[in-house]
ModelCIF file with pLDDT and N, C-alpha, C, O atoms, coordinates in Angstrom:
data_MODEL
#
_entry.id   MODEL 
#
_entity.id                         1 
_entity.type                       polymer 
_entity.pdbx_number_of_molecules   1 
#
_entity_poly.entity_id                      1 
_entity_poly.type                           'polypeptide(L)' 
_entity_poly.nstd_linkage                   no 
_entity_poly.nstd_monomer                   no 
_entity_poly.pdbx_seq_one_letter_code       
;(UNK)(UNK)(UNK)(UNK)(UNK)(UNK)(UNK)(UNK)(UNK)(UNK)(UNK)(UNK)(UNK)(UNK)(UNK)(UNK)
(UNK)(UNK)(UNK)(UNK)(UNK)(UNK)(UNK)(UNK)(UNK)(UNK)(UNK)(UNK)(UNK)(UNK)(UNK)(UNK)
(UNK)(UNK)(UNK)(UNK)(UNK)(UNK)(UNK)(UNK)(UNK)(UNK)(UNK)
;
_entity_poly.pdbx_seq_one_letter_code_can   XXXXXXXXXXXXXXXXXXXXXXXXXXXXXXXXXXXXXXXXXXX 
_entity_poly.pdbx_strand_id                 A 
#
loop_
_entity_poly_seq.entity_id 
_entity_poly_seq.num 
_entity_poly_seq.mon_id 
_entity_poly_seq.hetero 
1 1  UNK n 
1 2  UNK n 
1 3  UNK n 
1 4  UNK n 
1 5  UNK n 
1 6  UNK n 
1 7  UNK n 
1 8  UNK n 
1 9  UNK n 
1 10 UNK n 
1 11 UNK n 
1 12 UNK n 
1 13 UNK n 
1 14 UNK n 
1 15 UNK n 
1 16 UNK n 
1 17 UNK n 
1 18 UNK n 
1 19 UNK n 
1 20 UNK n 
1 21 UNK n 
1 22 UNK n 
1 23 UNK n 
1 24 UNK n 
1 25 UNK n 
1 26 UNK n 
1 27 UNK n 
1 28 UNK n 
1 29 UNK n 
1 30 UNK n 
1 31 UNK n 
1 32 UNK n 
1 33 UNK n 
1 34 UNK n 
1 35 UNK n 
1 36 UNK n 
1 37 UNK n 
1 38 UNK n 
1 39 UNK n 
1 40 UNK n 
1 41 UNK n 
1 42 UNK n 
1 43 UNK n 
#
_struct_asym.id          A 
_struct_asym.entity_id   1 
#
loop_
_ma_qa_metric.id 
_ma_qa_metric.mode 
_ma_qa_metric.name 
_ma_qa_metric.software_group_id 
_ma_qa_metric.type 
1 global pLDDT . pLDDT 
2 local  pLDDT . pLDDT 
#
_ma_qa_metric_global.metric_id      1 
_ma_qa_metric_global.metric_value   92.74 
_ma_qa_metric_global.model_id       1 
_ma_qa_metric_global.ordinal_id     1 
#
loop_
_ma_qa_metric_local.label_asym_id 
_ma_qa_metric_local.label_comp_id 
_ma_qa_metric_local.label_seq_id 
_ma_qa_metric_local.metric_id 
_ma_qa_metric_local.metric_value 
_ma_qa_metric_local.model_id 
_ma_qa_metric_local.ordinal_id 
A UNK 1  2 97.00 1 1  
A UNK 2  2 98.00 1 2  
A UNK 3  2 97.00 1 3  
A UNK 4  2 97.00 1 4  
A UNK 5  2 97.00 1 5  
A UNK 6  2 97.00 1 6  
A UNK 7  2 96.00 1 7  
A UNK 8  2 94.00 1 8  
A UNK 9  2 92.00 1 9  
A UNK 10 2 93.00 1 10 
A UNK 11 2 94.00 1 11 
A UNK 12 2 95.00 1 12 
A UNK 13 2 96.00 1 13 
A UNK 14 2 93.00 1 14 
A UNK 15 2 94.00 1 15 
A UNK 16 2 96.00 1 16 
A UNK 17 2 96.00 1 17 
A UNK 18 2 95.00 1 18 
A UNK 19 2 95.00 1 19 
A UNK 20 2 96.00 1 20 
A UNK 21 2 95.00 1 21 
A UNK 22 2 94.00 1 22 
A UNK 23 2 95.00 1 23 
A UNK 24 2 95.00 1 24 
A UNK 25 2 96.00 1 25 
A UNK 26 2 96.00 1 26 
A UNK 27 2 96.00 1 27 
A UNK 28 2 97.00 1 28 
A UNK 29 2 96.00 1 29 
A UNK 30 2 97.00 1 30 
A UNK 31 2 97.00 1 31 
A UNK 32 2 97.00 1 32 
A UNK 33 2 96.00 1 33 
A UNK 34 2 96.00 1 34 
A UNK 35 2 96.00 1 35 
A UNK 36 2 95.00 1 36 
A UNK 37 2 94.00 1 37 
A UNK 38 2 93.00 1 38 
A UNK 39 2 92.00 1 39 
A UNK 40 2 84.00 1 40 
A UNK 41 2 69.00 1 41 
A UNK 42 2 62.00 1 42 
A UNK 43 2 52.00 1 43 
#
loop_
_atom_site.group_PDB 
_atom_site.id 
_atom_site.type_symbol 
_atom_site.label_atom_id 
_atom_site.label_alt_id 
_atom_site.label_comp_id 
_atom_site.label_asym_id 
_atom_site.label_entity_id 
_atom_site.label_seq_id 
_atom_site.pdbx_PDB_ins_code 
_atom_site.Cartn_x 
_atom_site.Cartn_y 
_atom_site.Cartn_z 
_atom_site.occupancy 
_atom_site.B_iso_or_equiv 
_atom_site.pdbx_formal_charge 
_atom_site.auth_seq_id 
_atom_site.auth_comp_id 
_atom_site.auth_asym_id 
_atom_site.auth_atom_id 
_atom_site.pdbx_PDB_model_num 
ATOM 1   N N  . UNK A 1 1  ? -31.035 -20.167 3.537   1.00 97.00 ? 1  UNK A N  1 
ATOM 2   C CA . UNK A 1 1  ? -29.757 -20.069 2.826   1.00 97.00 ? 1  UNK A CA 1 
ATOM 3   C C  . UNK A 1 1  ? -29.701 -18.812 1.966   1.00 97.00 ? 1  UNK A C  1 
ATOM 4   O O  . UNK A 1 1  ? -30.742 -18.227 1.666   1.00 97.00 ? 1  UNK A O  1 
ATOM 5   N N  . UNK A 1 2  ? -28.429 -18.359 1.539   1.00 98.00 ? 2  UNK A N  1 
ATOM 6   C CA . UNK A 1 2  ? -28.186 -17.264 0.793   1.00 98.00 ? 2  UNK A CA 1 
ATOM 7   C C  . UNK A 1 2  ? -28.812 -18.062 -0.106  1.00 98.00 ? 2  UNK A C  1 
ATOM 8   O O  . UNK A 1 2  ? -29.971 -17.648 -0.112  1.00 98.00 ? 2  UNK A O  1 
ATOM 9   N N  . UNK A 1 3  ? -28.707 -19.136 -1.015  1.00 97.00 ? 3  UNK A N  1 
ATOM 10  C CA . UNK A 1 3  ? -29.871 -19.214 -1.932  1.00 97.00 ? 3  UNK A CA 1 
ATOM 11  C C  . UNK A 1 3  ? -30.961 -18.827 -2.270  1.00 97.00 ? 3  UNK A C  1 
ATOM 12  O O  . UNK A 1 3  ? -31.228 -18.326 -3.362  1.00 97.00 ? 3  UNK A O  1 
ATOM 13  N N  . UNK A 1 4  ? -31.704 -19.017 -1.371  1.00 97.00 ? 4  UNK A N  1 
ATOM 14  C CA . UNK A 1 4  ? -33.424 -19.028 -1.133  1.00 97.00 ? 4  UNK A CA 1 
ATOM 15  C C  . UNK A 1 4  ? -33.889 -17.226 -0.861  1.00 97.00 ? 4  UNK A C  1 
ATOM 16  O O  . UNK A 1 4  ? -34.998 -16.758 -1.120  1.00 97.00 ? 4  UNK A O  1 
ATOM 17  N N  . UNK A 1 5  ? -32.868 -16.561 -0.364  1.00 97.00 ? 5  UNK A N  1 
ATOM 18  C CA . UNK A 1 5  ? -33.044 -15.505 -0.400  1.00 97.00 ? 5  UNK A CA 1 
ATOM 19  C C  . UNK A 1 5  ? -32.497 -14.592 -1.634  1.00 97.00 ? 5  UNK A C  1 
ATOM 20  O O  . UNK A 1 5  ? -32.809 -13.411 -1.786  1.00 97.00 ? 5  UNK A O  1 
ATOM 21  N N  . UNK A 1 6  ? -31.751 -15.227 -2.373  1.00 97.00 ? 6  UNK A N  1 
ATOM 22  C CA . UNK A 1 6  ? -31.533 -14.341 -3.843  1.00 97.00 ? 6  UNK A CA 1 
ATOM 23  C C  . UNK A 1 6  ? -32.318 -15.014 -4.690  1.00 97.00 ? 6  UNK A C  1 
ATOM 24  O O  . UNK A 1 6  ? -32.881 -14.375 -5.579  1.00 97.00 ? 6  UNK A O  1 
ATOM 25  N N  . UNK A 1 7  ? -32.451 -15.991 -4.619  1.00 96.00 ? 7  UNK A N  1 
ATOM 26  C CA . UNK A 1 7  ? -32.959 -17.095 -5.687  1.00 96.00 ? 7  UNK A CA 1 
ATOM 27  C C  . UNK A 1 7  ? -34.251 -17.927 -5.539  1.00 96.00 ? 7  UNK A C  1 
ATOM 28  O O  . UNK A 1 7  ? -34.802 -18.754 -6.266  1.00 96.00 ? 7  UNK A O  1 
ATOM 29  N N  . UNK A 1 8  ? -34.520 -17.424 -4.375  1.00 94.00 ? 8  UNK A N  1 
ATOM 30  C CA . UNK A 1 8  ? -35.726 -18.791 -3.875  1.00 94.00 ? 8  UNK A CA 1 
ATOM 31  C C  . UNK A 1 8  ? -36.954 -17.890 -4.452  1.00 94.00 ? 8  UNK A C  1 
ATOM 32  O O  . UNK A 1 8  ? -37.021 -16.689 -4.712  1.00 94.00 ? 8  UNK A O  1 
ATOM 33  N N  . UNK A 1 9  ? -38.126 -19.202 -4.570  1.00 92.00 ? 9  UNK A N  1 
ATOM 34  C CA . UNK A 1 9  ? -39.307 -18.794 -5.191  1.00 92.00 ? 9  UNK A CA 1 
ATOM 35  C C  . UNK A 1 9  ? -39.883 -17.840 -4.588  1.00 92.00 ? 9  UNK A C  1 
ATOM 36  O O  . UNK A 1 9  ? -40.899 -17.418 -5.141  1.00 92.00 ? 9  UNK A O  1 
ATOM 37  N N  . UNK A 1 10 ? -39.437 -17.145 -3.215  1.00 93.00 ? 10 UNK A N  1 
ATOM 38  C CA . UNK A 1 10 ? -40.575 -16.067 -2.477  1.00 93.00 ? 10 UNK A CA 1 
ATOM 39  C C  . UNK A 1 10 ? -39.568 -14.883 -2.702  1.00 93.00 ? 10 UNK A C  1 
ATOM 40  O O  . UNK A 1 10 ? -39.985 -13.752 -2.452  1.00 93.00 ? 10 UNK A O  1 
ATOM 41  N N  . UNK A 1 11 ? -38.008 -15.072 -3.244  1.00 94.00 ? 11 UNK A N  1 
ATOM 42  C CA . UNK A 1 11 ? -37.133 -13.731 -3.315  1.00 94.00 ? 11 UNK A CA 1 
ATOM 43  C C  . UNK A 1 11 ? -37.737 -12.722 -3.648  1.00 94.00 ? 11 UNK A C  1 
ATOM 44  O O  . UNK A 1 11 ? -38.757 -12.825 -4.329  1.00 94.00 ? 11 UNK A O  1 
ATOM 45  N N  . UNK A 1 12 ? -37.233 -11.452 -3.233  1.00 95.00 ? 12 UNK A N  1 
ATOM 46  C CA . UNK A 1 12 ? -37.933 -10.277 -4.063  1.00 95.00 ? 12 UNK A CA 1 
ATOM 47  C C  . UNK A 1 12 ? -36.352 -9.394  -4.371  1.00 95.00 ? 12 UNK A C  1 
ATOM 48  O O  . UNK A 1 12 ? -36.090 -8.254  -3.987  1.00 95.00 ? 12 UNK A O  1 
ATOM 49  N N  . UNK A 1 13 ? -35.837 -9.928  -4.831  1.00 96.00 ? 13 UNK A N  1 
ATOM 50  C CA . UNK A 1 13 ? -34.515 -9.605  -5.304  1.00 96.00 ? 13 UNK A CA 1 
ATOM 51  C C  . UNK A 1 13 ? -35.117 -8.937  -6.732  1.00 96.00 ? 13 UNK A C  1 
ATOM 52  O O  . UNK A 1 13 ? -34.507 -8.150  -7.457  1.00 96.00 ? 13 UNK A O  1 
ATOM 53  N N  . UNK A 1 14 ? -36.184 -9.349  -6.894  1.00 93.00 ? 14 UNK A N  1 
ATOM 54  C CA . UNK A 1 14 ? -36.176 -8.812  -8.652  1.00 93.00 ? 14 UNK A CA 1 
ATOM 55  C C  . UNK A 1 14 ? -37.269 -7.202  -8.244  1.00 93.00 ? 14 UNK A C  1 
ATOM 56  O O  . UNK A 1 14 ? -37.370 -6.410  -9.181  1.00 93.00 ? 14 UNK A O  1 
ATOM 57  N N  . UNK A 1 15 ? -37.668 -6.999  -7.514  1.00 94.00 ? 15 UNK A N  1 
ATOM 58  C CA . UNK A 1 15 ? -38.011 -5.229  -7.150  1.00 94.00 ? 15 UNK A CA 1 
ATOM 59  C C  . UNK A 1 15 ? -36.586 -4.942  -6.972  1.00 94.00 ? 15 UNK A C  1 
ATOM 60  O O  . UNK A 1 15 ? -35.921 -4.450  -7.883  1.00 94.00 ? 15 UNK A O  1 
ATOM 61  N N  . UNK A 1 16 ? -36.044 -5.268  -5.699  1.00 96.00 ? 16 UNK A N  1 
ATOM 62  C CA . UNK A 1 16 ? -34.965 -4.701  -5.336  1.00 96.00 ? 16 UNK A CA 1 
ATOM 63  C C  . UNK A 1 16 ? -34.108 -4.066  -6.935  1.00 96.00 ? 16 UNK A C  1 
ATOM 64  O O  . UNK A 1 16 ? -33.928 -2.849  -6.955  1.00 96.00 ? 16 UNK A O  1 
ATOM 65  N N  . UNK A 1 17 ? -33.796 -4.584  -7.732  1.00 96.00 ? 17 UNK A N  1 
ATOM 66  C CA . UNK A 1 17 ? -32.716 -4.613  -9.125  1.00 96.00 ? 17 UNK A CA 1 
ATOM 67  C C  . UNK A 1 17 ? -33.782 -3.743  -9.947  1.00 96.00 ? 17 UNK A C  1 
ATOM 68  O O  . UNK A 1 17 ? -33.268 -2.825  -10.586 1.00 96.00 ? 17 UNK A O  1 
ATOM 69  N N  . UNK A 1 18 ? -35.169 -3.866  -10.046 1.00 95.00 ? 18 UNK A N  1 
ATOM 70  C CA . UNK A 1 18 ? -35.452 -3.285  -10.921 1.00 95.00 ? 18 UNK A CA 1 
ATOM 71  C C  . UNK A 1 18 ? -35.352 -1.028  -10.364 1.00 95.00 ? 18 UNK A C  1 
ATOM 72  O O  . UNK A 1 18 ? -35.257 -0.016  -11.060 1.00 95.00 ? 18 UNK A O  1 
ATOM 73  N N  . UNK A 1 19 ? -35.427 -1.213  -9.137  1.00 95.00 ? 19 UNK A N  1 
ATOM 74  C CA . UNK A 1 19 ? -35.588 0.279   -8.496  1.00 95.00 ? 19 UNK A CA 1 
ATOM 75  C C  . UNK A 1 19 ? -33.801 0.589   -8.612  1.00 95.00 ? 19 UNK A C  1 
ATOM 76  O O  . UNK A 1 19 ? -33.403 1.740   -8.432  1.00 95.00 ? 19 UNK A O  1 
ATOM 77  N N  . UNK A 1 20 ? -32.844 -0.499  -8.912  1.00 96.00 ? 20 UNK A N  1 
ATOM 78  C CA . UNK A 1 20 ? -31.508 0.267   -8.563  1.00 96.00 ? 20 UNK A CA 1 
ATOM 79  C C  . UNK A 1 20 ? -31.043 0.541   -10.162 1.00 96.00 ? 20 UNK A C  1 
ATOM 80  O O  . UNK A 1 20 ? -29.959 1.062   -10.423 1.00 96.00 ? 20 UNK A O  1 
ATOM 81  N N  . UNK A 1 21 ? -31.988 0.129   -11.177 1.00 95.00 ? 21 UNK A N  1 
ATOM 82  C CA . UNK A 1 21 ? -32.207 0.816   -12.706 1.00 95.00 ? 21 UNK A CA 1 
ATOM 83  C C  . UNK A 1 21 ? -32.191 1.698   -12.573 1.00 95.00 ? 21 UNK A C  1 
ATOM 84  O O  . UNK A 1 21 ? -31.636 2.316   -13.482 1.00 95.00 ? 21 UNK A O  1 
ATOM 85  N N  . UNK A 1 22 ? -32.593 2.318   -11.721 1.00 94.00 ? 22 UNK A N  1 
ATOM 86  C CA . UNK A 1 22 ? -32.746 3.897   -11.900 1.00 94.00 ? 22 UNK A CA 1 
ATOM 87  C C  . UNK A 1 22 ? -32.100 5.019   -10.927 1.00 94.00 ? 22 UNK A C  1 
ATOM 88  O O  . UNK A 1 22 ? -32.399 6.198   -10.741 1.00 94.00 ? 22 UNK A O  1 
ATOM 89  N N  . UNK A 1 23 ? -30.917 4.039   -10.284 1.00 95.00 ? 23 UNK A N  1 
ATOM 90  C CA . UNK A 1 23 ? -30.044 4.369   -9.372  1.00 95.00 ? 23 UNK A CA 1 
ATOM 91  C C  . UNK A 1 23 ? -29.289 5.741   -9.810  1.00 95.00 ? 23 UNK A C  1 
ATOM 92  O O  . UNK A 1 23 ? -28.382 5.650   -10.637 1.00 95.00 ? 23 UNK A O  1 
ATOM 93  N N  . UNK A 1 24 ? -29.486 6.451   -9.509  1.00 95.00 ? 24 UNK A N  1 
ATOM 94  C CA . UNK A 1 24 ? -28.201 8.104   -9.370  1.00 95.00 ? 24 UNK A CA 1 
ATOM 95  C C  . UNK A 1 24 ? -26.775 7.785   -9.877  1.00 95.00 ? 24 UNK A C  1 
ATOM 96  O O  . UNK A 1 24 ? -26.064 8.578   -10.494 1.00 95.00 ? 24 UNK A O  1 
ATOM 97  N N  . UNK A 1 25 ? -26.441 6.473   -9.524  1.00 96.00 ? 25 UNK A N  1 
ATOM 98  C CA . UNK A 1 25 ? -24.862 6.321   -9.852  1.00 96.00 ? 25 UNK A CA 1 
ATOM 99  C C  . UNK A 1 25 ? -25.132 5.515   -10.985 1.00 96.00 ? 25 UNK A C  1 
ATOM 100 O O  . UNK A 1 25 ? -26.127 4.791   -10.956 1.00 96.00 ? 25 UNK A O  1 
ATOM 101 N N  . UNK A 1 26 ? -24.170 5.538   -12.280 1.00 96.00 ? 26 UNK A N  1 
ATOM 102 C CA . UNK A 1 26 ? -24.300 4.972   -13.344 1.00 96.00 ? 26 UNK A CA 1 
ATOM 103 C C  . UNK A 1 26 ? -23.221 3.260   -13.154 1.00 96.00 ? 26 UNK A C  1 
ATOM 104 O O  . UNK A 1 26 ? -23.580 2.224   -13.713 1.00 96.00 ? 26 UNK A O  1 
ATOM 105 N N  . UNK A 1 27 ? -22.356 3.324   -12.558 1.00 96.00 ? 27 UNK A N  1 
ATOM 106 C CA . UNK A 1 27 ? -22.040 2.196   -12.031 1.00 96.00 ? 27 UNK A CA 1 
ATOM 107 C C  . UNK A 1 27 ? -23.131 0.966   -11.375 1.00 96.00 ? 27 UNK A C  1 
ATOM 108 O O  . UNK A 1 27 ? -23.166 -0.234  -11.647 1.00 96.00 ? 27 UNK A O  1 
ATOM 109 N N  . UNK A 1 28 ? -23.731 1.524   -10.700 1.00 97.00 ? 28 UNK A N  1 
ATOM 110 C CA . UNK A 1 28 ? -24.832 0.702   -9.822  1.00 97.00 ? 28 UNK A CA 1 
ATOM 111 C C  . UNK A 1 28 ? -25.917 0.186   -10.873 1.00 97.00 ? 28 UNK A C  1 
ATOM 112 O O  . UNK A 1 28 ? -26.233 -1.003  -10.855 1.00 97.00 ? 28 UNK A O  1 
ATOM 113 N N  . UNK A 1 29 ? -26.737 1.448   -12.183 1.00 96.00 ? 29 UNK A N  1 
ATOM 114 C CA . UNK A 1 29 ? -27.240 0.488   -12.953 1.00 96.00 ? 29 UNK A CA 1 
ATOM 115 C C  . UNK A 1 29 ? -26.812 -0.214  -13.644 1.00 96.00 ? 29 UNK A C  1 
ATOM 116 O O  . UNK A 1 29 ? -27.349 -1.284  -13.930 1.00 96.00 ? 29 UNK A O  1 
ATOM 117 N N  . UNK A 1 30 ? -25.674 0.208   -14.130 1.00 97.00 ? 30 UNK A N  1 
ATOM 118 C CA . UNK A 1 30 ? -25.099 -0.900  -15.203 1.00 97.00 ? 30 UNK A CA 1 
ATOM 119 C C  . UNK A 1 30 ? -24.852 -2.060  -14.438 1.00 97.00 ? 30 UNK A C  1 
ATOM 120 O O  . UNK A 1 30 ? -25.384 -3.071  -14.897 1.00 97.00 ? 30 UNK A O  1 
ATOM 121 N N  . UNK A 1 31 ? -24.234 -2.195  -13.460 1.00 97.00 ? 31 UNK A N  1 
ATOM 122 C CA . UNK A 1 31 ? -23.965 -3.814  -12.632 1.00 97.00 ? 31 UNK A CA 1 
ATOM 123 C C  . UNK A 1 31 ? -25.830 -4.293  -12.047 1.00 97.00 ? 31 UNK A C  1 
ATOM 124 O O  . UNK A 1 31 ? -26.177 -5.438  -11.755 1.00 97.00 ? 31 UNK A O  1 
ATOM 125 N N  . UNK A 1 32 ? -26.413 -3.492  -12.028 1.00 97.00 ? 32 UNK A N  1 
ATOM 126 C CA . UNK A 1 32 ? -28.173 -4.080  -11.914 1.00 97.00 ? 32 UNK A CA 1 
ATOM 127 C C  . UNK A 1 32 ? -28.474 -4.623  -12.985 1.00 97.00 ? 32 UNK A C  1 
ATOM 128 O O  . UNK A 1 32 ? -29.255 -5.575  -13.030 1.00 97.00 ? 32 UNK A O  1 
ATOM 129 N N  . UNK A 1 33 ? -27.755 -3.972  -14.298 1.00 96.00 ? 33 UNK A N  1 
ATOM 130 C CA . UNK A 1 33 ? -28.656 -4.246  -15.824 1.00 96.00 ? 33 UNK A CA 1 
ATOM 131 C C  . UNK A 1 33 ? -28.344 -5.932  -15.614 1.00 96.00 ? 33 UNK A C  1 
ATOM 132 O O  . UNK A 1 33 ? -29.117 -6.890  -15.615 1.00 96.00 ? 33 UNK A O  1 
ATOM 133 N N  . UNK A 1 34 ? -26.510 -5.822  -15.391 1.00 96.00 ? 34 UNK A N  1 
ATOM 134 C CA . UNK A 1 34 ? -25.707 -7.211  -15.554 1.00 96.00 ? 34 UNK A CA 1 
ATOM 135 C C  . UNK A 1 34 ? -26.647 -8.409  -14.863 1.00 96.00 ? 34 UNK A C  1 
ATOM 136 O O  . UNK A 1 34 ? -26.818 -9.438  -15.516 1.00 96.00 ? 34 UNK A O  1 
ATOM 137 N N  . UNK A 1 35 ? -27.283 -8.269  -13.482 1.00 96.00 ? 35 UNK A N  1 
ATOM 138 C CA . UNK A 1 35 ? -27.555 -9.195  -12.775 1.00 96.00 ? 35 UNK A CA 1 
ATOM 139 C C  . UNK A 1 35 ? -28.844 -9.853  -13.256 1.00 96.00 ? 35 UNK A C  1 
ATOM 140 O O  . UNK A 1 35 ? -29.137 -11.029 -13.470 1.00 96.00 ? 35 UNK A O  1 
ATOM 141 N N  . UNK A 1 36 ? -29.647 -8.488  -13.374 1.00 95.00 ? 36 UNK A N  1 
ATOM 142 C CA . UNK A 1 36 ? -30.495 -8.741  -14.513 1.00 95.00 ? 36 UNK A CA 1 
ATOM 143 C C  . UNK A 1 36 ? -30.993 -10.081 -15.254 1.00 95.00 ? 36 UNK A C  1 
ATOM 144 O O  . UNK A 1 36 ? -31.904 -10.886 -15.060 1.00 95.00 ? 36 UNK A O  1 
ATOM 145 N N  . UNK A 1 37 ? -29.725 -9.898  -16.407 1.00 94.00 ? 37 UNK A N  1 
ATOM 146 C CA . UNK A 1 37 ? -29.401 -10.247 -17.707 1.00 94.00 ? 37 UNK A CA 1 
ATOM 147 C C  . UNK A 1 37 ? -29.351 -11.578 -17.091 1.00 94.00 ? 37 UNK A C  1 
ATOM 148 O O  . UNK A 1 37 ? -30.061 -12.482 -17.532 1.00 94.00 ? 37 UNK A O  1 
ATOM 149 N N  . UNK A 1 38 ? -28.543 -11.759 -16.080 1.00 93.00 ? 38 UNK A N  1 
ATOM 150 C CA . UNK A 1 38 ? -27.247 -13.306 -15.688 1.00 93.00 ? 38 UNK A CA 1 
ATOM 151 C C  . UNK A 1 38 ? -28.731 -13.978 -14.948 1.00 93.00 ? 38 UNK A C  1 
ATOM 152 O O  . UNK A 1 38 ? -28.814 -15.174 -14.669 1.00 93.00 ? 38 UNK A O  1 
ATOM 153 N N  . UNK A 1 39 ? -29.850 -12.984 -14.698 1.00 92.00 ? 39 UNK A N  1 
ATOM 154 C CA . UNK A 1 39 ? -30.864 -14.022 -13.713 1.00 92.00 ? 39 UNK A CA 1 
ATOM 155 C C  . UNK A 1 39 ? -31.960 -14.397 -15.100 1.00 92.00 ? 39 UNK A C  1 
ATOM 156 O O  . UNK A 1 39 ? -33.031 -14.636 -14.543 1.00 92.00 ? 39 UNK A O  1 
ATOM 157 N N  . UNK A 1 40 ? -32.116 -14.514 -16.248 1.00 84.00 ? 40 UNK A N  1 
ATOM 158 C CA . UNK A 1 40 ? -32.978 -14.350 -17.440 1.00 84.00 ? 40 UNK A CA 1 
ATOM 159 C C  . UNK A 1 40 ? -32.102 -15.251 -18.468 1.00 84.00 ? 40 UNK A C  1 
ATOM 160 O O  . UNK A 1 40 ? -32.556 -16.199 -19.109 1.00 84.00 ? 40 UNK A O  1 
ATOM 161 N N  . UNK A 1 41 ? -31.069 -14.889 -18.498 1.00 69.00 ? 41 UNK A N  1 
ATOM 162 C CA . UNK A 1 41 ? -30.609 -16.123 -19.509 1.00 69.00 ? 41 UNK A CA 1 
ATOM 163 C C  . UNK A 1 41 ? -28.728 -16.991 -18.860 1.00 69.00 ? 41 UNK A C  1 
ATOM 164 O O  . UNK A 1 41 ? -27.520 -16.776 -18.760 1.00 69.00 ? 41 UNK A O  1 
ATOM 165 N N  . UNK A 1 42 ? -29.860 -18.036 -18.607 1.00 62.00 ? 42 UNK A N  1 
ATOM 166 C CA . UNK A 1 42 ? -28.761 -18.770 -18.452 1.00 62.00 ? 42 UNK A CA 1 
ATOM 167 C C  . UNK A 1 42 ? -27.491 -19.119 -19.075 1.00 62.00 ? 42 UNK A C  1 
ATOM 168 O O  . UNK A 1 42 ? -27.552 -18.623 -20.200 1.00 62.00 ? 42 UNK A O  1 
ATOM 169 N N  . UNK A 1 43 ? -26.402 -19.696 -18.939 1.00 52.00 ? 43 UNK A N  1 
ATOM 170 C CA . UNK A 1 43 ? -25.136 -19.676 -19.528 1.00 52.00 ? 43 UNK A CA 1 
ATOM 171 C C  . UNK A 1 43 ? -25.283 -20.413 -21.119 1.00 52.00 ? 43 UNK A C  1 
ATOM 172 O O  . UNK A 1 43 ? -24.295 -20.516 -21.845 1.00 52.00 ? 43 UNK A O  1 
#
């Protein structure tokens, strides 16, 4: 499921976000910082 692959215990969604920190376009990190943030503290 799209779950298990953003979210599941073997994801590696969290390299992926941390390398687009340092993305060329300033749009792209700031929406990385966001996802970030939204995967670390819950609502």
């Amino acid at each position: 499921s799209l779950h298990e692959a953003l979210f599941g215990d073997e994801s590696r969604l969290a390299d992926r976000l941390l390398a687009l920190v340092i993305h060329p376009e300033e749009d792209v990190q700031i929406q990385a910082c966001k996802v970030i943030v939204s995967l670390q503290c819950p609502q």
